[in-house]
Protein backbone atom coordinates (compact mmCIF):
# COMPACT_ATOMS: atom_id res chain seq x y z
CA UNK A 1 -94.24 96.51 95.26
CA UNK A 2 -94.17 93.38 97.81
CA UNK A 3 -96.68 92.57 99.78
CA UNK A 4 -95.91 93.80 103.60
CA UNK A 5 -98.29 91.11 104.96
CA UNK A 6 -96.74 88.38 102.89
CA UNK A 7 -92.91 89.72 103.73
CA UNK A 8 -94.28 89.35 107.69
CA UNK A 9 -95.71 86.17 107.47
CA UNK A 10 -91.98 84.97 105.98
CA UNK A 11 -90.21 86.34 108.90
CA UNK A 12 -92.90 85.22 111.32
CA UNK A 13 -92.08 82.01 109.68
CA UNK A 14 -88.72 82.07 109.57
CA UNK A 15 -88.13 82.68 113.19
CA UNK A 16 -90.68 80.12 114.35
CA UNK A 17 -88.45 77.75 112.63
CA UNK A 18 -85.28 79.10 114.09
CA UNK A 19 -86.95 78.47 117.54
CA UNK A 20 -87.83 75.06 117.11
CA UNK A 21 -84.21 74.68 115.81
CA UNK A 22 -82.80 76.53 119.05
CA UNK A 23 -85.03 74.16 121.08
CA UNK A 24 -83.97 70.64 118.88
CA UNK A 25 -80.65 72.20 120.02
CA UNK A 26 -80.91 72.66 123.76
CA UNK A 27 -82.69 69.58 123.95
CA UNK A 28 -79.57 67.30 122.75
CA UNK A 29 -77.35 69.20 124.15
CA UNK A 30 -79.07 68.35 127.76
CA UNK A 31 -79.23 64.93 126.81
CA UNK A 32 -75.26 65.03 126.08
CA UNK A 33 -75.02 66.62 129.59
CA UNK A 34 -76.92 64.21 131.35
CA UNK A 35 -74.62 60.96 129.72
CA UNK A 36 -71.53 62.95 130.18
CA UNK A 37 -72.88 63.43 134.31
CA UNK A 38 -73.74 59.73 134.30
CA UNK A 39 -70.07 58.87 133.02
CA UNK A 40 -68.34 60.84 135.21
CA UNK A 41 -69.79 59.23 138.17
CA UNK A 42 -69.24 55.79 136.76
CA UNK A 43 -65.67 56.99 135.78
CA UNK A 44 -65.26 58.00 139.35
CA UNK A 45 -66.71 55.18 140.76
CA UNK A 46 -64.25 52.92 138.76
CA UNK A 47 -61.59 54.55 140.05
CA UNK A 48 -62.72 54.59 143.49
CA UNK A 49 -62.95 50.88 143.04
CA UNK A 50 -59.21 50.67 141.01
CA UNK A 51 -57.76 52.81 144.22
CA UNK A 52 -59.17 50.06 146.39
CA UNK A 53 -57.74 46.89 144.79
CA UNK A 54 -54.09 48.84 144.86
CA UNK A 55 -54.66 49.34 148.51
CA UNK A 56 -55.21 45.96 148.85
CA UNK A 57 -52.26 44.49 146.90
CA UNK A 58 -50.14 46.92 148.84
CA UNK A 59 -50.95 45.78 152.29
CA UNK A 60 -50.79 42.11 150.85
C-alpha cells in the first residue's frame, strides 16, 4: 500500500507550486495593466494634442 505521508507531502507539493504559479501569474498580469494604464494616458494625451493642432489649422 502507498505511503499516506509520502502521497501528502506530493500534494502539499504540488499545490505550493501551483501557488507560486498563480502568483508568477498575477504578477505579469499587473505589470501588463500598469503599461496598458500608462498607454492609455499617453494615447489620450496624443490625441488631446492632435485635437489641438486641428483647432488651430481651422481657425487659421
Amino acid at each position: 500500500m502507498a505511503d499516506p505521508i509520502a502521497a501528502t507531502a506530493r500534494i502539499d507539493r504540488a499545490i505550493a507550486r501551483i501557488e507560486r504559479a498563480v502568483a508568477t501569474h498575477q504578477q505579469r498580469h499587473d505589470a501588463i495593466a500598469k503599461r496598458h494604464a500608462t498607454l492609455r494616458a499617453q494615447i489620450a494625451d496624443a490625441v488631446e494634442a492632435l485635437d489641438d493642432v486641428i483647432a488651430r489649422e481651422e481657425r487659421d
